[in-house]
PDB file of N, CA and C in Angstrom:
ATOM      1  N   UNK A   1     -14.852 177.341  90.080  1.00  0.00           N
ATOM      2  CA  UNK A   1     -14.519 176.601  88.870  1.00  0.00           C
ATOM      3  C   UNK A   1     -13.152 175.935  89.069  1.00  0.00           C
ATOM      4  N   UNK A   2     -13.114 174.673  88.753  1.00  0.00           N
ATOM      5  CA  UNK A   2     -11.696 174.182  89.064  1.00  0.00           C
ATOM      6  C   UNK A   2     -10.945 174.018  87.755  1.00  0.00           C
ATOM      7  N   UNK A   3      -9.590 174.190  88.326  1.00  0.00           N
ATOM      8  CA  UNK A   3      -8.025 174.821  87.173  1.00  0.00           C
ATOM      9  C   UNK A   3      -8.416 173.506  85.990  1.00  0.00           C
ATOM     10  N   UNK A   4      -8.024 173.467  84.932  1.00  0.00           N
ATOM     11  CA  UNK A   4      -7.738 172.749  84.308  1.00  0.00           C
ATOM     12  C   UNK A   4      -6.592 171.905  83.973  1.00  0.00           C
ATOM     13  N   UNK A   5      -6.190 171.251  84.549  1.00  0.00           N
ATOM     14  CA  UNK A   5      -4.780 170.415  84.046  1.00  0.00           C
ATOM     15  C   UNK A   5      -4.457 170.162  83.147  1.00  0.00           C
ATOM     16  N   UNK A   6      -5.184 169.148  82.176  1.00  0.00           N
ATOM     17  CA  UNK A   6      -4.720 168.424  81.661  1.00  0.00           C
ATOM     18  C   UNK A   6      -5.342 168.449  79.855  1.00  0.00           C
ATOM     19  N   UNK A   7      -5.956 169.709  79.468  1.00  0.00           N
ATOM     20  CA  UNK A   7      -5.971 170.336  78.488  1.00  0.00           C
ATOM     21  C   UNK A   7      -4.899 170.213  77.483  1.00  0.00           C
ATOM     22  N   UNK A   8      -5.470 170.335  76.196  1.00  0.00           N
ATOM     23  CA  UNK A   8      -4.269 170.139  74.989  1.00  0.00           C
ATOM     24  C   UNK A   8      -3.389 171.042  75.160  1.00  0.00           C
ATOM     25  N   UNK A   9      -3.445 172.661  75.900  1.00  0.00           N
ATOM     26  CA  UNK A   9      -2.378 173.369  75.471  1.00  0.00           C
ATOM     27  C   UNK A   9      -1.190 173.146  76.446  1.00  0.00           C
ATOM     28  N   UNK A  10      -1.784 173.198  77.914  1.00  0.00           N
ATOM     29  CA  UNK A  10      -0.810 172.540  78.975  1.00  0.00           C
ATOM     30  C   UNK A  10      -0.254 171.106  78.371  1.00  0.00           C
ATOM     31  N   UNK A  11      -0.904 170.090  77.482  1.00  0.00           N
ATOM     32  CA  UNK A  11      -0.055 168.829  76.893  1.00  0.00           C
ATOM     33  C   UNK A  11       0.980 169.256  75.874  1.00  0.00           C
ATOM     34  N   UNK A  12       0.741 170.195  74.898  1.00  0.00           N
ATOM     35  CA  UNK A  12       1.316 170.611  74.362  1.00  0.00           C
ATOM     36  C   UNK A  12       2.930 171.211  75.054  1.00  0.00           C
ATOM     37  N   UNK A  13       2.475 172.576  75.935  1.00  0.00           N
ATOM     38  CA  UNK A  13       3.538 173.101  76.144  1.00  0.00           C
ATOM     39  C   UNK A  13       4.520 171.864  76.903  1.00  0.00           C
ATOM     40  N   UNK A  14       3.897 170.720  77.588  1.00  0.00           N
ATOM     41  CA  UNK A  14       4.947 169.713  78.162  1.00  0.00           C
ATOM     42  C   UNK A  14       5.114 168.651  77.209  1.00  0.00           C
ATOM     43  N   UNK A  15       4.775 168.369  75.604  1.00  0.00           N
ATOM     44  CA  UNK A  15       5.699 167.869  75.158  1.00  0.00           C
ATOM     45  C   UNK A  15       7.228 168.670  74.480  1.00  0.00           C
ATOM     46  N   UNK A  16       6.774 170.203  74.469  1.00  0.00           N
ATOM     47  CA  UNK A  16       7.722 170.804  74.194  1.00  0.00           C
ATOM     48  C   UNK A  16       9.027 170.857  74.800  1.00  0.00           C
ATOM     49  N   UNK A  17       8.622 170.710  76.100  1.00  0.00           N
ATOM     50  CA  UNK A  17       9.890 170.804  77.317  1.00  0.00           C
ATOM     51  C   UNK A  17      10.164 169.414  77.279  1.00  0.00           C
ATOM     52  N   UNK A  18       9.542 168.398  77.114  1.00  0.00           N
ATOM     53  CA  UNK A  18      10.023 167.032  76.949  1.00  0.00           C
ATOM     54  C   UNK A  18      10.806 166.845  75.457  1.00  0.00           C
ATOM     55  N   UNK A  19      10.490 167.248  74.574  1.00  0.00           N
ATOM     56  CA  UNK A  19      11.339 167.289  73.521  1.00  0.00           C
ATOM     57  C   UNK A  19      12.748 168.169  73.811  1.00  0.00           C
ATOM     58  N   UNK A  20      12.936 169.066  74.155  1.00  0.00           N
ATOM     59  CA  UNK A  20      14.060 169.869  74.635  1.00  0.00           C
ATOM     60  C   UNK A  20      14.937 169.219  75.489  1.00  0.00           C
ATOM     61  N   UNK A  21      14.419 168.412  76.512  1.00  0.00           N
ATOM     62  CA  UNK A  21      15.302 168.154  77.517  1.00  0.00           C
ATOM     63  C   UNK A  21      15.109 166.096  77.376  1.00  0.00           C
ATOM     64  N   UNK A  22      15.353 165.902  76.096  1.00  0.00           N
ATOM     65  CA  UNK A  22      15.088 164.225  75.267  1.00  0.00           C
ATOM     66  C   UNK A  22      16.356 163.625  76.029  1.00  0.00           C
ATOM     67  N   UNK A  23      17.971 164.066  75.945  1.00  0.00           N
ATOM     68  CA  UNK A  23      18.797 163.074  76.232  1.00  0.00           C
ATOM     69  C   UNK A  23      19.125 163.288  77.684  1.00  0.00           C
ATOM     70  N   UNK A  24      18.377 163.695  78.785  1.00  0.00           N
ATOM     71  CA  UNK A  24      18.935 164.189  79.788  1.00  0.00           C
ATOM     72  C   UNK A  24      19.173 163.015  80.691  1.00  0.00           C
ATOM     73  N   UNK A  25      19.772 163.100  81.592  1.00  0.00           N
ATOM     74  CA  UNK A  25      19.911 161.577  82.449  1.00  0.00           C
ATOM     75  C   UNK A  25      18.871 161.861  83.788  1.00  0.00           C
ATOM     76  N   UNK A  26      17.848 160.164  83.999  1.00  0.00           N
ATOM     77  CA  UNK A  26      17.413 159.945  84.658  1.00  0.00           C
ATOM     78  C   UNK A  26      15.859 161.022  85.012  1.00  0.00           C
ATOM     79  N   UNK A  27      15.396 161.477  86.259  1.00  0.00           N
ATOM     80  CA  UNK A  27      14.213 162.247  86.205  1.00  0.00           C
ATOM     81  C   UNK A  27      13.988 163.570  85.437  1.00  0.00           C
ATOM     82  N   UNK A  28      15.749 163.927  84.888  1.00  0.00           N
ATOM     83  CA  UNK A  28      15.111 165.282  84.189  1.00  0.00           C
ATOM     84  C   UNK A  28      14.858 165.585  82.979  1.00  0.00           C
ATOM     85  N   UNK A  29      14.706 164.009  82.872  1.00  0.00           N
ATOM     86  CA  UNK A  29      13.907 163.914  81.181  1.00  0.00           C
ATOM     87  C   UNK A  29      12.594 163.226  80.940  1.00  0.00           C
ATOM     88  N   UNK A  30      12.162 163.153  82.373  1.00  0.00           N
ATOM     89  CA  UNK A  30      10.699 162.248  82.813  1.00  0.00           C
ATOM     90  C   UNK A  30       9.668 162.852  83.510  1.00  0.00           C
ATOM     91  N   UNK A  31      10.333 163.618  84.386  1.00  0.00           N
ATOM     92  CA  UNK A  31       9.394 164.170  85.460  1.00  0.00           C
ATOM     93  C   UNK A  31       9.310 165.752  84.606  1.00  0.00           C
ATOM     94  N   UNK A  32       8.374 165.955  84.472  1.00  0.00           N
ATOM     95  CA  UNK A  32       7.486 167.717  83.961  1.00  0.00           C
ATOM     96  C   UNK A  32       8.800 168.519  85.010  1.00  0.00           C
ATOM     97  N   UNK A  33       8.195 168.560  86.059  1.00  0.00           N
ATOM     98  CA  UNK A  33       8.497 169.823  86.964  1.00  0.00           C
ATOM     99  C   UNK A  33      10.249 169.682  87.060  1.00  0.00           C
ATOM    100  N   UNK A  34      10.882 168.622  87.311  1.00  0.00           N
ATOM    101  CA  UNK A  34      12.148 168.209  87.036  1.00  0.00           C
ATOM    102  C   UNK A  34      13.056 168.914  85.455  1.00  0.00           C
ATOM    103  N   UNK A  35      12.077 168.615  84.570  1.00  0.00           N
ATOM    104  CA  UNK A  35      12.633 168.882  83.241  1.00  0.00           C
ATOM    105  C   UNK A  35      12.481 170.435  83.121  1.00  0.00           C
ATOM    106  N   UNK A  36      11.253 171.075  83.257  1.00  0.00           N
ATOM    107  CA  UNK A  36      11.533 172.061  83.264  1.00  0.00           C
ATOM    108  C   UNK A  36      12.593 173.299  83.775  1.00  0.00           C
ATOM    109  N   UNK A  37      13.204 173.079  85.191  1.00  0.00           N
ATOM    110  CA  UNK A  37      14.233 173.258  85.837  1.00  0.00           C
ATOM    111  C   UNK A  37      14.964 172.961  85.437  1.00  0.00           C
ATOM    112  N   UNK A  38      15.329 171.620  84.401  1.00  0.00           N
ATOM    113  CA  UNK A  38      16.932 171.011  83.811  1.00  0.00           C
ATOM    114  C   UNK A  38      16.937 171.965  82.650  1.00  0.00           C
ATOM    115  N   UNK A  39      15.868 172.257  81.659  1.00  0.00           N
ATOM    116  CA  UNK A  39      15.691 173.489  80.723  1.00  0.00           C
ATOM    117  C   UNK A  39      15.768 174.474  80.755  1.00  0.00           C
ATOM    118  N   UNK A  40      15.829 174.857  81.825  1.00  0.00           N
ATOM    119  CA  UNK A  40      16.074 176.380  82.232  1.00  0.00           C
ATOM    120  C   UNK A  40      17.349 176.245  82.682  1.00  0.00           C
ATOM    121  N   UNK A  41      17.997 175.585  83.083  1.00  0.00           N
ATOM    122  CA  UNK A  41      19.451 175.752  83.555  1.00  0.00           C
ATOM    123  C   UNK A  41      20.251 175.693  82.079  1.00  0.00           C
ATOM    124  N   UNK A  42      19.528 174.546  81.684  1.00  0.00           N
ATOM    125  CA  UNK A  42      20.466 174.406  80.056  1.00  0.00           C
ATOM    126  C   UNK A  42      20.299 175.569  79.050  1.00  0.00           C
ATOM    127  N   UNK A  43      19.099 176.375  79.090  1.00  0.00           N
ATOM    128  CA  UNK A  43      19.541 176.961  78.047  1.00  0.00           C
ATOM    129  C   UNK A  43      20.075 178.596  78.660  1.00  0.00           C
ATOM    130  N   UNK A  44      20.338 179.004  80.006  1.00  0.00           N
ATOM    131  CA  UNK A  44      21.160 179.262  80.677  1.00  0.00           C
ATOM    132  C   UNK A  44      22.596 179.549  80.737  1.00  0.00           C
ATOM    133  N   UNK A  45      22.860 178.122  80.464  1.00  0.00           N
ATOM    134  CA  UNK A  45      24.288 177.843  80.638  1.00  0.00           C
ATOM    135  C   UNK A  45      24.797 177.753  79.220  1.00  0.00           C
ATOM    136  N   UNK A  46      23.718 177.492  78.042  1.00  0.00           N
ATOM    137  CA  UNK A  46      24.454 177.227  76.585  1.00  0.00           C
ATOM    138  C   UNK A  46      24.222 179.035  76.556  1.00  0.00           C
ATOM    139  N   UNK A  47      23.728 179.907  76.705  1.00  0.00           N
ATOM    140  CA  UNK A  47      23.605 181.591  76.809  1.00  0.00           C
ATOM    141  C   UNK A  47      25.169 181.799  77.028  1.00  0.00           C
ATOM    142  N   UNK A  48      25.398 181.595  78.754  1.00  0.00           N
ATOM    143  CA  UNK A  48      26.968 182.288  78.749  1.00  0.00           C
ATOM    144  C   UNK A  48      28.168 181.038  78.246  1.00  0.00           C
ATOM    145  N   UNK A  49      27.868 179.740  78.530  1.00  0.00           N
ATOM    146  CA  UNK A  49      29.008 179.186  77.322  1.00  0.00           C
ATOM    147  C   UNK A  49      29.065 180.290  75.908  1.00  0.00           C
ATOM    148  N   UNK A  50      28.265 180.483  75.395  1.00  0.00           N
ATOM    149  CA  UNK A  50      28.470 180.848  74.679  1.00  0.00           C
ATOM    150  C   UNK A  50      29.390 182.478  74.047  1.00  0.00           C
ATOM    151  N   UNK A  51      29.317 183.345  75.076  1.00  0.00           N
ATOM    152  CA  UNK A  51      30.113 183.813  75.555  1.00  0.00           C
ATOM    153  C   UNK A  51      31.449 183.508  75.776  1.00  0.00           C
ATOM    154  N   UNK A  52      31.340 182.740  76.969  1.00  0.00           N
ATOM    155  CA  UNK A  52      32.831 181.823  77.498  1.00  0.00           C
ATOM    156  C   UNK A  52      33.508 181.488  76.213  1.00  0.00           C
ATOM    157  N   UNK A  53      32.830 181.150  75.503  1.00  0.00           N
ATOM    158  CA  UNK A  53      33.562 180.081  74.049  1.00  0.00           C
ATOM    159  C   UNK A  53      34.685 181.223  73.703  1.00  0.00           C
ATOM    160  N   UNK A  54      33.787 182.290  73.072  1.00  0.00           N
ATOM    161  CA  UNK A  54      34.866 183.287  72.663  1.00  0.00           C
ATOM    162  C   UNK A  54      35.933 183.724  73.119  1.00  0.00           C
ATOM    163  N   UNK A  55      36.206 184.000  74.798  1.00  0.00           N
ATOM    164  CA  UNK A  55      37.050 183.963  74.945  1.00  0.00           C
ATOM    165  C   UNK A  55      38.189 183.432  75.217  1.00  0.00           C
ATOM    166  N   UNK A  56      37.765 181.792  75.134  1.00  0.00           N
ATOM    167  CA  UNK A  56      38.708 180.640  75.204  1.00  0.00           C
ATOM    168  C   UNK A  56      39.447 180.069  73.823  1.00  0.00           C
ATOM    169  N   UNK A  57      38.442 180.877  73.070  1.00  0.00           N
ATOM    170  CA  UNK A  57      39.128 180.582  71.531  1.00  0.00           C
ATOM    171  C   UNK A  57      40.184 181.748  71.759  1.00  0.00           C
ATOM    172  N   UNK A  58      40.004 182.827  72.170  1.00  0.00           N
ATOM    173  CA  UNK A  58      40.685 184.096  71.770  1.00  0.00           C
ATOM    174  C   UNK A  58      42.239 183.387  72.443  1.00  0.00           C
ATOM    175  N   UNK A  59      42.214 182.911  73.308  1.00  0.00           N
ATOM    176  CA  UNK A  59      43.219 182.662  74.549  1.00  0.00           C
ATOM    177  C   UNK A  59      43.823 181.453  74.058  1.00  0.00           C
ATOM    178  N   UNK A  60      43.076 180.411  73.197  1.00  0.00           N
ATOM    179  CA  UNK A  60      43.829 179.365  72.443  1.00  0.00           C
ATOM    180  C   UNK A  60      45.094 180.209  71.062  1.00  0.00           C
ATOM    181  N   UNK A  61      44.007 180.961  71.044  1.00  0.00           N
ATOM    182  CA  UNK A  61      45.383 181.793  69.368  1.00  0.00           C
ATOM    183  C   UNK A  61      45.889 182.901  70.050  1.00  0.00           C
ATOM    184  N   UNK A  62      46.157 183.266  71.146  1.00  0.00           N
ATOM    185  CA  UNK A  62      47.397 183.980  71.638  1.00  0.00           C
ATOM    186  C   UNK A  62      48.484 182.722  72.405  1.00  0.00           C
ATOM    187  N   UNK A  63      48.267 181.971  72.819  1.00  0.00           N
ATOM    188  CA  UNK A  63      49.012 180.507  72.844  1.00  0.00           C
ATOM    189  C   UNK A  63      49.550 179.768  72.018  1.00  0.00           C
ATOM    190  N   UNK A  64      48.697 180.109  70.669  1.00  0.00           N
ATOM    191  CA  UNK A  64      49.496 179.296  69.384  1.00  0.00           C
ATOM    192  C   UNK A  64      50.331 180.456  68.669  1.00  0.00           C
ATOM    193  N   UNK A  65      49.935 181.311  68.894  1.00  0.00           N
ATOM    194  CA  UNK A  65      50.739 182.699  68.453  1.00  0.00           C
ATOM    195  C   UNK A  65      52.489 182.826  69.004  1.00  0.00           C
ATOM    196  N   UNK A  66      52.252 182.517  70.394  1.00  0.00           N
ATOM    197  CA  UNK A  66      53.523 182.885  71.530  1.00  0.00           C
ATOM    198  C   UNK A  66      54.016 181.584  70.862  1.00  0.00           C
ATOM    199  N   UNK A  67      53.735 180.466  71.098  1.00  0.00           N
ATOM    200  CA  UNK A  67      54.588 179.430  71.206  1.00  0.00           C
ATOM    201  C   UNK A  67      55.038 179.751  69.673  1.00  0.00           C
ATOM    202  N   UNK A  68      54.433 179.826  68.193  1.00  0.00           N
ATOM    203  CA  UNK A  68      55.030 179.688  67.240  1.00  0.00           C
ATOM    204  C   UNK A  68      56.157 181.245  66.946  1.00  0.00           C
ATOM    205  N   UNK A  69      55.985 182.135  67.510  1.00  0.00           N
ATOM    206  CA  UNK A  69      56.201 183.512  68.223  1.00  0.00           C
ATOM    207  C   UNK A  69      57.759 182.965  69.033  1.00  0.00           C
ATOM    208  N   UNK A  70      57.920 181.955  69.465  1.00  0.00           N
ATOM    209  CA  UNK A  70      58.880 181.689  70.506  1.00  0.00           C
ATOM    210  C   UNK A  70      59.949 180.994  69.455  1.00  0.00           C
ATOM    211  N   UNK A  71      59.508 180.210  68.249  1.00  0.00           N
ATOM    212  CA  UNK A  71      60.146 179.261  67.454  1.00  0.00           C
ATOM    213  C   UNK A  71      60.872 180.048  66.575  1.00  0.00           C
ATOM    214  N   UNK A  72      60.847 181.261  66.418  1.00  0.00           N
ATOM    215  CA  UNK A  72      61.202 182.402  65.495  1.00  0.00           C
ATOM    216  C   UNK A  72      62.013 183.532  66.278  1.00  0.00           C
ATOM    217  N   UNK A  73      62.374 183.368  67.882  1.00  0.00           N
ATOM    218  CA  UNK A  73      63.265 184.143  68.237  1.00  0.00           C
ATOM    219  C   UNK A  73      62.372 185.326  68.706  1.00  0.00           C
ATOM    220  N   UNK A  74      60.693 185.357  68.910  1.00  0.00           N
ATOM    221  CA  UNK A  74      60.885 186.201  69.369  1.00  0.00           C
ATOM    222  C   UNK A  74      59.376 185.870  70.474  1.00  0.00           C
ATOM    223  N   UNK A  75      58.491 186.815  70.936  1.00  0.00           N
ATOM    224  CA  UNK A  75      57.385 186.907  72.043  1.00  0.00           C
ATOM    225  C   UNK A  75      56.385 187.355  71.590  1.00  0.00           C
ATOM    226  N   UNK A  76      55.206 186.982  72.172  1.00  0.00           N
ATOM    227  CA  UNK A  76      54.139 187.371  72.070  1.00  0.00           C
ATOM    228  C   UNK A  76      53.526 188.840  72.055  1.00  0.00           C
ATOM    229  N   UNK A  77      54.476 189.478  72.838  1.00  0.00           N
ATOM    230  CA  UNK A  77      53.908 191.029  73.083  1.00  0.00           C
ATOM    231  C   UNK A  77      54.832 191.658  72.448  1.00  0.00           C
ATOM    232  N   UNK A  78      56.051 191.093  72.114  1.00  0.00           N
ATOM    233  CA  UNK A  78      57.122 192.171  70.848  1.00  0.00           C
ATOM    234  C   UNK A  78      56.678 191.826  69.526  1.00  0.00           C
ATOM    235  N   UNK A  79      55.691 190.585  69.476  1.00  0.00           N
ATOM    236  CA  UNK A  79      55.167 190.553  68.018  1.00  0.00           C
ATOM    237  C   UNK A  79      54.156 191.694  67.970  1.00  0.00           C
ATOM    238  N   UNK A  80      52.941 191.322  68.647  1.00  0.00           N
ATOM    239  CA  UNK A  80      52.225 192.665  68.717  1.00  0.00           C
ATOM    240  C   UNK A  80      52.542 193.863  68.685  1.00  0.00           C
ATOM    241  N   UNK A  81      53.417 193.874  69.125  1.00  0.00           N
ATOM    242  CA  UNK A  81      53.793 195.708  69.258  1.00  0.00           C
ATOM    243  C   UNK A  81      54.627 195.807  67.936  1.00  0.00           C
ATOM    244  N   UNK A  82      55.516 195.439  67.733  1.00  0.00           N
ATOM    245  CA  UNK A  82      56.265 195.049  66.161  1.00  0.00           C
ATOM    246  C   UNK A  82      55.158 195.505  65.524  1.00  0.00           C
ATOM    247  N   UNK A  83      53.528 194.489  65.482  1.00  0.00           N
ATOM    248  CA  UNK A  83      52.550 194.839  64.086  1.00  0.00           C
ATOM    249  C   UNK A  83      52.258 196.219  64.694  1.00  0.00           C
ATOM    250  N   UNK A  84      51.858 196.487  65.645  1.00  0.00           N
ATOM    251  CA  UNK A  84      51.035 198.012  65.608  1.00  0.00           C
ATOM    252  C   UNK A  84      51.582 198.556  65.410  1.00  0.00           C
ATOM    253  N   UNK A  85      53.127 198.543  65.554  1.00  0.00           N
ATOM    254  CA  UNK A  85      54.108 200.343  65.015  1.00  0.00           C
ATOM    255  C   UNK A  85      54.171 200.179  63.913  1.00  0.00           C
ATOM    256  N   UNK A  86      54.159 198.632  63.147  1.00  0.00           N
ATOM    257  CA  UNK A  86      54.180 198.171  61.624  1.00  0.00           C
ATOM    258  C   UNK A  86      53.070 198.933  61.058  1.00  0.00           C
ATOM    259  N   UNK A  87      51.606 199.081  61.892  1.00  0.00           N
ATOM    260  CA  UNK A  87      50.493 199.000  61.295  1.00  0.00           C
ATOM    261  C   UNK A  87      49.565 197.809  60.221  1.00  0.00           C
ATOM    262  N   UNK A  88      50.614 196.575  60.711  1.00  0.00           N
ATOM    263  CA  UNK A  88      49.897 195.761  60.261  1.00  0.00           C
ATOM    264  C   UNK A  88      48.564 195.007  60.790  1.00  0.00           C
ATOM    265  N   UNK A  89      47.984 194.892  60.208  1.00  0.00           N
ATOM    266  CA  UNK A  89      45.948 194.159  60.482  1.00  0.00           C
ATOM    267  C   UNK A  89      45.873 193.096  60.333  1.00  0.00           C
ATOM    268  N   UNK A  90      46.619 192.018  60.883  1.00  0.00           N
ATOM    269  CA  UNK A  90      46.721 190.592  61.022  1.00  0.00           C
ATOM    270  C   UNK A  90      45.820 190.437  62.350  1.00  0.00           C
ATOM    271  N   UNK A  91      44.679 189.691  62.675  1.00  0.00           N
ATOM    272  CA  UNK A  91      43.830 189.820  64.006  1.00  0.00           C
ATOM    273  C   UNK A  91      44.589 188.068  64.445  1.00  0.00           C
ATOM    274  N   UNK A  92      44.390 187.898  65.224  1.00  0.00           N
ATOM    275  CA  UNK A  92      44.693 186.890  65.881  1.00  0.00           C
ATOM    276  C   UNK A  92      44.433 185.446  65.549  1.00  0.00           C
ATOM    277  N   UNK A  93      43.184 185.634  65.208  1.00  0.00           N
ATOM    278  CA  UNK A  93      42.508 184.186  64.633  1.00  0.00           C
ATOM    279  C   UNK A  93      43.191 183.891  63.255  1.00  0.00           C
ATOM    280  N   UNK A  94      43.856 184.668  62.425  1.00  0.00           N
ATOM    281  CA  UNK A  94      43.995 184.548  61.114  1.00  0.00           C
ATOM    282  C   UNK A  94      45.635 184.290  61.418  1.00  0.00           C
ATOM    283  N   UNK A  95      46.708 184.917  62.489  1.00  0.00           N
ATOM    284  CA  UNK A  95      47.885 185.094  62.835  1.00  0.00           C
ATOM    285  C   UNK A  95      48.414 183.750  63.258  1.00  0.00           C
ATOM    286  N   UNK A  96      46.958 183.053  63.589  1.00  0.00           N
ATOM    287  CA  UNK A  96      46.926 181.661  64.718  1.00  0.00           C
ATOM    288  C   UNK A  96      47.106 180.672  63.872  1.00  0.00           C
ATOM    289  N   UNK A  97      46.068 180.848  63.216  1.00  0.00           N
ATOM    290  CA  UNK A  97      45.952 179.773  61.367  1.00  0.00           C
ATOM    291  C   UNK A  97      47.208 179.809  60.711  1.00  0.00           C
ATOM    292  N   UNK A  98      47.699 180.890  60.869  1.00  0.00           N
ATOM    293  CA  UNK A  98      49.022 180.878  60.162  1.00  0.00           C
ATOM    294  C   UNK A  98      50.401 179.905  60.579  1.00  0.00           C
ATOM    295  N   UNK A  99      50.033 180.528  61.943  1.00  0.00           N
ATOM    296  CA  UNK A  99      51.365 179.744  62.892  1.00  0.00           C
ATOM    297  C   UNK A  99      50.987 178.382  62.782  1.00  0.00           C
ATOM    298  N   UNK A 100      49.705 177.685  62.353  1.00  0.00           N
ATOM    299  CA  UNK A 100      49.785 176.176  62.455  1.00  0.00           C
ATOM    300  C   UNK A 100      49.597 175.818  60.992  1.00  0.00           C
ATOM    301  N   UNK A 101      48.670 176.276  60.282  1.00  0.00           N
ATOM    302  CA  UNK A 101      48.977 175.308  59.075  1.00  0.00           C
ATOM    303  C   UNK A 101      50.128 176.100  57.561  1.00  0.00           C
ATOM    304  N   UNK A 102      50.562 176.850  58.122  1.00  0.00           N
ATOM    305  CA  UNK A 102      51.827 177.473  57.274  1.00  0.00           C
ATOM    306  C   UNK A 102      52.462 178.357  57.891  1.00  0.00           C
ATOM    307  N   UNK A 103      53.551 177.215  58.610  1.00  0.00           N
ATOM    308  CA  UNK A 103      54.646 178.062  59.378  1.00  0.00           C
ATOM    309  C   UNK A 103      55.394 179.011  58.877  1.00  0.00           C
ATOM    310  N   UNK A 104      55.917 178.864  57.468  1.00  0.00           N
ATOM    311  CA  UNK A 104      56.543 179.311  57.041  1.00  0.00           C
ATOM    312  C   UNK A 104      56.239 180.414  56.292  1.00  0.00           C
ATOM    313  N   UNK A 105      55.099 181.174  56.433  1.00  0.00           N
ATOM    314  CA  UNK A 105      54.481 182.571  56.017  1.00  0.00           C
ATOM    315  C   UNK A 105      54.690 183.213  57.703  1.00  0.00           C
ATOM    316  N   UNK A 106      53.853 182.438  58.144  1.00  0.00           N
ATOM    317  CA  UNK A 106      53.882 183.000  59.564  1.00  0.00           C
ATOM    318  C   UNK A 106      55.592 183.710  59.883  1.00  0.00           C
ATOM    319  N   UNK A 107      56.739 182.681  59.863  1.00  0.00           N
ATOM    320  CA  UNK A 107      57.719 183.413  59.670  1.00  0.00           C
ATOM    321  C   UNK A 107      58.178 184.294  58.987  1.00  0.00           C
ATOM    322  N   UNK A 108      57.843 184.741  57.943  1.00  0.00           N
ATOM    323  CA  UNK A 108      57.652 185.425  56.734  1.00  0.00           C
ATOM    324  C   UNK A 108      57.379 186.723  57.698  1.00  0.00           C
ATOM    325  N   UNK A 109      56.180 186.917  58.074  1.00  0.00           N
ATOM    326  CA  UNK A 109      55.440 188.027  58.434  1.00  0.00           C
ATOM    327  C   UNK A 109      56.450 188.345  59.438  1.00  0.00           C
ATOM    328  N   UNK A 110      57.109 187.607  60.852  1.00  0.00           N
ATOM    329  CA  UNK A 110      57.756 188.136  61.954  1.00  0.00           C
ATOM    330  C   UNK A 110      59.065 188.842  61.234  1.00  0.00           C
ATOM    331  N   UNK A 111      59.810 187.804  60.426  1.00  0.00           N
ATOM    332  CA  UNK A 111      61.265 188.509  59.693  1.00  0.00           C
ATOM    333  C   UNK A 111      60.554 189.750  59.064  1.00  0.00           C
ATOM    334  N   UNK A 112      59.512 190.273  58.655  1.00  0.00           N
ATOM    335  CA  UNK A 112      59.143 191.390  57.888  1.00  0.00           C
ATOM    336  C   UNK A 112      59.459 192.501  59.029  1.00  0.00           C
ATOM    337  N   UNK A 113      58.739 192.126  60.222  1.00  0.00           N
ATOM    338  CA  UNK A 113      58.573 192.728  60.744  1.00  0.00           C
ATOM    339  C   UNK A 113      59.660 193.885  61.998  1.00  0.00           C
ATOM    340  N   UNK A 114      60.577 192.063  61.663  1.00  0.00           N
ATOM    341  CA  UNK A 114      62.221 192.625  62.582  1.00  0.00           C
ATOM    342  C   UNK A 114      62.950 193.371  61.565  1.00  0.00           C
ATOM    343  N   UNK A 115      62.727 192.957  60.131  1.00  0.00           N
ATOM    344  CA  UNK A 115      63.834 193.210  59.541  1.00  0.00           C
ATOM    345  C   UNK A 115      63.266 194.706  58.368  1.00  0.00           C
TER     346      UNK A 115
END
C-alpha cells in the first residue's frame, strides 16, 4: 500500500507550521522541511530567551541600583547589607523603580538606612 502524502491532515499539520514560521526570511517560510527546522529552533530559543530575559532584567536593576547607590555616597553591596541587618524587604525590581522614577525616596530609604 503506498504512504499517503498529500491528505488533509498532513495539509493541515503544514499549514500550521507555515502559519508559525509566516515572517521568516527567504526558504524558511516556503519550503515544509526548511520551516519546520526554522520552528523548532524558534520555539527553542524563545524557551531559554525566556529564561535569559530574567536574568538580564535582574542585572539591569542591580546596575540602576549601584549607579543611583553611587549618587548617594554609597555601593551596591553596603546597600544590601545595610537592608538585611535593617531587615528591610525592598527586592530589587521595586529598589530599581525607585532609583529612576523617584530619586528622592530612593534616597530617603539609603539615609534611613545609614542614619
Amino acid at each position: 500500500m503506498p504512504r499517503a502524502k498529500s491528505g488533509t491532515i498532513h495539509k493541515k499539520k503544514q499549514r500550521k507550521i507555515f502559519k508559525a514560521v509566516k515572517g521568516f526570511r527567504g526558504a524558511r517560510s516556503v519550503l515544509f522541511r526548511t520551516a519546520k527546522d526554522a520552528r523548532r529552533r524558534a520555539l527553542t530559543n524563545s524557551y531559554t530567551h525566556r529564561r535569559t530575559r530574567k536574568r538580564d532584567m535582574r542585572s539591569l536593576w542591580i546596575m540602576r541600583i549601584n549607579a543611583a547607590a553611587r549618587l548617594c555616597g554609597t555601593t551596591y553591596s553596603k546597600l544590601m547589607n545595610d537592608m538585611k541587618k535593617a531587615q528591610v524587604s525592598l527586592n530589587r525590581k521595586m529598589l530599581a523603580d525607585l532609583a529612576v522614577c523617584d530619586f528622592n525616596a530612593f534616597e530617603a530609604v539609603v539615609k534611613q538606612l545609614n542614619g
